[in-house]
Structures are given as C-alpha cells and as structure tokens.
C-alpha atoms as a PDB file:
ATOM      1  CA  UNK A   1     108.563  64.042-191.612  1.00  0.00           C
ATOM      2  CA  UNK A   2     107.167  63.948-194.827  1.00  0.00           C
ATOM      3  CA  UNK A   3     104.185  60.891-195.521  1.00  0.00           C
ATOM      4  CA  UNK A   4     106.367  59.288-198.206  1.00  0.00           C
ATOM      5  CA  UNK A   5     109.457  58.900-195.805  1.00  0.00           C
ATOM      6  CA  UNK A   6     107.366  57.473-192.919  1.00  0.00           C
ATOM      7  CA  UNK A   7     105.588  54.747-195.559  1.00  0.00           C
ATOM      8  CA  UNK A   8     109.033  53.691-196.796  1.00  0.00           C
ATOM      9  CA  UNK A   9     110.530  53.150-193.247  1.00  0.00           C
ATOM     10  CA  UNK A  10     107.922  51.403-192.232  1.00  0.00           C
ATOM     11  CA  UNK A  11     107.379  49.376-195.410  1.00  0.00           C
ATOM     12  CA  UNK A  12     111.202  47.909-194.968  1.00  0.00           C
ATOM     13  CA  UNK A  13     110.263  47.550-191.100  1.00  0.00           C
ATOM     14  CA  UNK A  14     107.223  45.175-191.929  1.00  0.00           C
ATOM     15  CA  UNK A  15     108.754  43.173-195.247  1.00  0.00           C
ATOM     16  CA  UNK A  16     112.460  42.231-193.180  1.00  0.00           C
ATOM     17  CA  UNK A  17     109.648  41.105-190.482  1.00  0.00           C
ATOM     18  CA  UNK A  18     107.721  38.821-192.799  1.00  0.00           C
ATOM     19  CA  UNK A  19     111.225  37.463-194.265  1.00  0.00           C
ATOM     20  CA  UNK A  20     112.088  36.835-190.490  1.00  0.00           C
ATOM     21  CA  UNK A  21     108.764  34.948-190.089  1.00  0.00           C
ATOM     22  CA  UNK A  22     108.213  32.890-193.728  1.00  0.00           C
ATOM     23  CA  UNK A  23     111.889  31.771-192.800  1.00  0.00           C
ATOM     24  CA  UNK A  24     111.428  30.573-189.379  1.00  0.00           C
ATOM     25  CA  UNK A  25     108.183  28.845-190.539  1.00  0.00           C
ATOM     26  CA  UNK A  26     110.627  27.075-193.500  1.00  0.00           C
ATOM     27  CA  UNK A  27     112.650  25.927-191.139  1.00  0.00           C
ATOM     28  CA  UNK A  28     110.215  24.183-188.880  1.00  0.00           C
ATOM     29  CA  UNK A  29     109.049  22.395-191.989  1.00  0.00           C
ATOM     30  CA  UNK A  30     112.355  21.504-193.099  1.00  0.00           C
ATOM     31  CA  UNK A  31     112.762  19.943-189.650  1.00  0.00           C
ATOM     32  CA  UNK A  32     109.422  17.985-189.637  1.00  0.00           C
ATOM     33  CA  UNK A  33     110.253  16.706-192.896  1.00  0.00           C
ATOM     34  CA  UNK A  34     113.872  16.081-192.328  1.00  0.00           C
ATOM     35  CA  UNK A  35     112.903  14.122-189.118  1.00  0.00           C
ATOM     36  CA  UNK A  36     110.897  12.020-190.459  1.00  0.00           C
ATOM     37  CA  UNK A  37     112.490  11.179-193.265  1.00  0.00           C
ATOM     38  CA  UNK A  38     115.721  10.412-191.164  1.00  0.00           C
ATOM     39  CA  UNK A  39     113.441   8.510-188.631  1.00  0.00           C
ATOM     40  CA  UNK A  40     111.603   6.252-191.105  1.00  0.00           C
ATOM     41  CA  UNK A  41     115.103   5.464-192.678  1.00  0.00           C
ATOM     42  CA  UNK A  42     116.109   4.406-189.326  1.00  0.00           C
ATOM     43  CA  UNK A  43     112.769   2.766-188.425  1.00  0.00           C
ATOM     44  CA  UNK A  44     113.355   0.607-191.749  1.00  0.00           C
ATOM     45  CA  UNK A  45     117.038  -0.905-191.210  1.00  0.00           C
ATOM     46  CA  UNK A  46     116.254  -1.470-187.518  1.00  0.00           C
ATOM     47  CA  UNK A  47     112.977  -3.405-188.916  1.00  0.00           C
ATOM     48  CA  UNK A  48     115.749  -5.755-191.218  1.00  0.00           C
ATOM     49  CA  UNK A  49     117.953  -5.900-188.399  1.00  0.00           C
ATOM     50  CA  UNK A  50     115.155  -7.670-186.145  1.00  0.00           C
ATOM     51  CA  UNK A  51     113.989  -9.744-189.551  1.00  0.00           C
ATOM     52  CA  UNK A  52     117.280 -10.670-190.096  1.00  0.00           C
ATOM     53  CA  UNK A  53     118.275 -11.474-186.714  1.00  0.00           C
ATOM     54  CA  UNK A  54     115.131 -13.677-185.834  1.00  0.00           C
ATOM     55  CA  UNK A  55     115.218 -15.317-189.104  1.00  0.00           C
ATOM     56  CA  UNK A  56     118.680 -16.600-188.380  1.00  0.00           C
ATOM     57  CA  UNK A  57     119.106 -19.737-187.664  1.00  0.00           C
ATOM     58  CA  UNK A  58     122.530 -21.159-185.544  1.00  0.00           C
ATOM     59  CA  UNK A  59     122.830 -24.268-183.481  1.00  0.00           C
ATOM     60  CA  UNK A  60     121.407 -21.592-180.466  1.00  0.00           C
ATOM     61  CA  UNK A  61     118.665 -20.882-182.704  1.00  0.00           C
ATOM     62  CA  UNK A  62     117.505 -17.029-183.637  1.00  0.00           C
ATOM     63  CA  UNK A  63     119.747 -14.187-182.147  1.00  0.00           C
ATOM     64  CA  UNK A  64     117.288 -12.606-179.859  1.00  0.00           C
ATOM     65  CA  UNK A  65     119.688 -10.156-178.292  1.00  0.00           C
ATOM     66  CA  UNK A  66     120.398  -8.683-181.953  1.00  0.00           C
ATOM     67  CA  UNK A  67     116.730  -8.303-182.511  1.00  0.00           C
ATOM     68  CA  UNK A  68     116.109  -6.774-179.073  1.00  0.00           C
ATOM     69  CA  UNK A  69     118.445  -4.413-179.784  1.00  0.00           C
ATOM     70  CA  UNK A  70     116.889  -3.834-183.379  1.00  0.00           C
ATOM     71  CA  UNK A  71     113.562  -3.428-181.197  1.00  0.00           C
ATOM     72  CA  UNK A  72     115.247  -0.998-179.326  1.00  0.00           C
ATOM     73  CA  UNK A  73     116.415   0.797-181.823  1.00  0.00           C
ATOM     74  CA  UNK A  74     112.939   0.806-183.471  1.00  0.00           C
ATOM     75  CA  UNK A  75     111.636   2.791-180.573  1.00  0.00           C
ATOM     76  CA  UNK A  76     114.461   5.523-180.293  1.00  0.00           C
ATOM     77  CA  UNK A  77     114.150   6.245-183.607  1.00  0.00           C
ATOM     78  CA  UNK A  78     110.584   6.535-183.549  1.00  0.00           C
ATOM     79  CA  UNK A  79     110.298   8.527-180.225  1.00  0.00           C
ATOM     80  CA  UNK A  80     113.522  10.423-182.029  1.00  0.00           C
ATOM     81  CA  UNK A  81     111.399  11.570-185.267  1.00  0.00           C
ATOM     82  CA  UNK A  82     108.307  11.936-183.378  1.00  0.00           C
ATOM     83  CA  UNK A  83     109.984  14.269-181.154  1.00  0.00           C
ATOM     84  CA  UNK A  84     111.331  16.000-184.119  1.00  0.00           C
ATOM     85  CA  UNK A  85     108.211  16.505-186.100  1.00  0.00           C
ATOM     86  CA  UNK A  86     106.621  18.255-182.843  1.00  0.00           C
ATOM     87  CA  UNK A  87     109.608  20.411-182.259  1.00  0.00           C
ATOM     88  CA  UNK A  88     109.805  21.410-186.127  1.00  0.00           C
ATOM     89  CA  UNK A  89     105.895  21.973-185.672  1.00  0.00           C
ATOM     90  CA  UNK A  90     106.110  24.219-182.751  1.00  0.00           C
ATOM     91  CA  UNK A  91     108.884  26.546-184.531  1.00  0.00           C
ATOM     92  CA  UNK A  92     106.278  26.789-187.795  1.00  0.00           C
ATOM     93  CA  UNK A  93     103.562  27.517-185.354  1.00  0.00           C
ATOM     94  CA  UNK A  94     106.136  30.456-184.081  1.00  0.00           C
ATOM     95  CA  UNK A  95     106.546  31.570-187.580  1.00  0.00           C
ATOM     96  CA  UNK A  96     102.700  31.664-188.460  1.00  0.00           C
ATOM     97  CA  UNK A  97     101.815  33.408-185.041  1.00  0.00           C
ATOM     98  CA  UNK A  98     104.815  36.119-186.350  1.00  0.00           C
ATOM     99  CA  UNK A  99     103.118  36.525-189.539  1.00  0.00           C
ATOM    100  CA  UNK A 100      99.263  36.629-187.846  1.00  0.00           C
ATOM    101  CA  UNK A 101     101.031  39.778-185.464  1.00  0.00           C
ATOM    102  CA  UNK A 102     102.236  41.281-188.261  1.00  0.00           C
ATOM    103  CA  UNK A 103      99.211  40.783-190.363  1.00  0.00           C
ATOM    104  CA  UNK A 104      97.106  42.968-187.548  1.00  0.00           C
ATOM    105  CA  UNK A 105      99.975  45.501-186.929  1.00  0.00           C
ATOM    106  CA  UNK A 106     100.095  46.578-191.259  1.00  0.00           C
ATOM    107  CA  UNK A 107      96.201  46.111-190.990  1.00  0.00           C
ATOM    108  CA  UNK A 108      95.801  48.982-188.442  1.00  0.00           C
ATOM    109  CA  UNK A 109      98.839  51.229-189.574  1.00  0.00           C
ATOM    110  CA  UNK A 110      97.819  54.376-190.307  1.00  0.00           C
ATOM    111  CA  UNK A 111     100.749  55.399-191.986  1.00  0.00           C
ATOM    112  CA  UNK A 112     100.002  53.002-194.960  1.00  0.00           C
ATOM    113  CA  UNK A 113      97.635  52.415-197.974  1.00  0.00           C
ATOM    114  CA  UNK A 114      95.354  49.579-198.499  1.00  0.00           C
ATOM    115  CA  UNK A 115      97.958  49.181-202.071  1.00  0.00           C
ATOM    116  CA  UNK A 116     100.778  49.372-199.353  1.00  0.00           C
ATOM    117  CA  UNK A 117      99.005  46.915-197.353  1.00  0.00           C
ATOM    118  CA  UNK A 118      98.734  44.559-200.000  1.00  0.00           C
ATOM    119  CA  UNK A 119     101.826  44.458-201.205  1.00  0.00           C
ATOM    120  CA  UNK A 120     103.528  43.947-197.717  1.00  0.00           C
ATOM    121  CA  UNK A 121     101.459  41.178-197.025  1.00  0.00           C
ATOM    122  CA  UNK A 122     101.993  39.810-200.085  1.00  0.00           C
ATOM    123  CA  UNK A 123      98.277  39.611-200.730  1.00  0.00           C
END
C-alpha cells in the first residue's frame, strides 16, 4: 500500500479520535458548570425559603417546619451539585486521558510526519 494511502487512513483514524475525546471532555465541563449553576440557584431560593420562613411571625411564632424543610433542601441541593461537579469532572478527566493516549500513539507512529503530527494534534 502506497505511504500516502496509509498516512491518510490513519490521519482520519487519529482526528475522529481527538473529536471523540475534545467532545467528551466538553461535556464533562458543561456538566460541572451546569451543576453548579443549577445547584447554587437552588441553594439560593432554599436560603429565602428558611429567611422567609423564620422571619415570619404568626401567633405560633416562626414556621420552623418550613425552614427545616428549606434546610433540607439546602443540603440536597448542595450534595446534588457537588455530586454533579465530580461526576462532570471524572468524564473530562476521561476525555483528557483519551487525548494523552492518543497524543503517545501519533507521537510514535511511524507511518506519519512530524508536519502530520502536528497538525493531528492540533499543535
């Protein structure tokens, strides 16, 4: 098979690889971010829920089962975006540990040029 054939395969092999890999690392930050984003928007209405509810005042005084269930609340959605952010972290970490494979395999290809190299690595 001709040198120019074998460089082209295996140029298409490495860049749908690194597509595979920068996208799975996008979508672990999309996660982290979208977690806690949606976590801290939580975090704050629980926060006036338990402000509002203890700074009520009724002839039974402050409503301390609405604010223990604002406290509750509070620690869902904090455990819920924590959780998140390390499960959006782990599938970056997969994408970057893709990308640091394929970094070594095009490094020690011999069927490819260092100007081939550099290009598929985007470097």
């Amino acid at each position: 098979m001709p040198y120019g054939v074998v460089a082209n395969s295996m140029t298409d092999r490495y860049v749908d690889a690194y597509r595979t890999a920068k996208f799975q690392t996008g979508v672990g930050a999309t996660i982290k971010k979208a977690s806690l984003v949606v976590g801290g928007i939580i975090d704050g209405l629980c926060l006036i829920n338990i402000l509002s509810n203890l700074g009520s005042q009724s002839m039974f005084g402050p409503n301390l089962f609405g604010a223990a269930l604002g406290l509750f609340g509070l620690i869902v959605a904090t455990a819920g975006g924590a959780i998140g952010w390390i499960l959006g972290t782990l599938i970056s970490a997969q994408g970057q540990l893709l990308k640091a494979t394929l970094d070594g395999a095009v490094n020690t290809s011999p069927f490819l040029e260092d100007r081939e190299r550099a290009r598929i690595m985007s470097l």
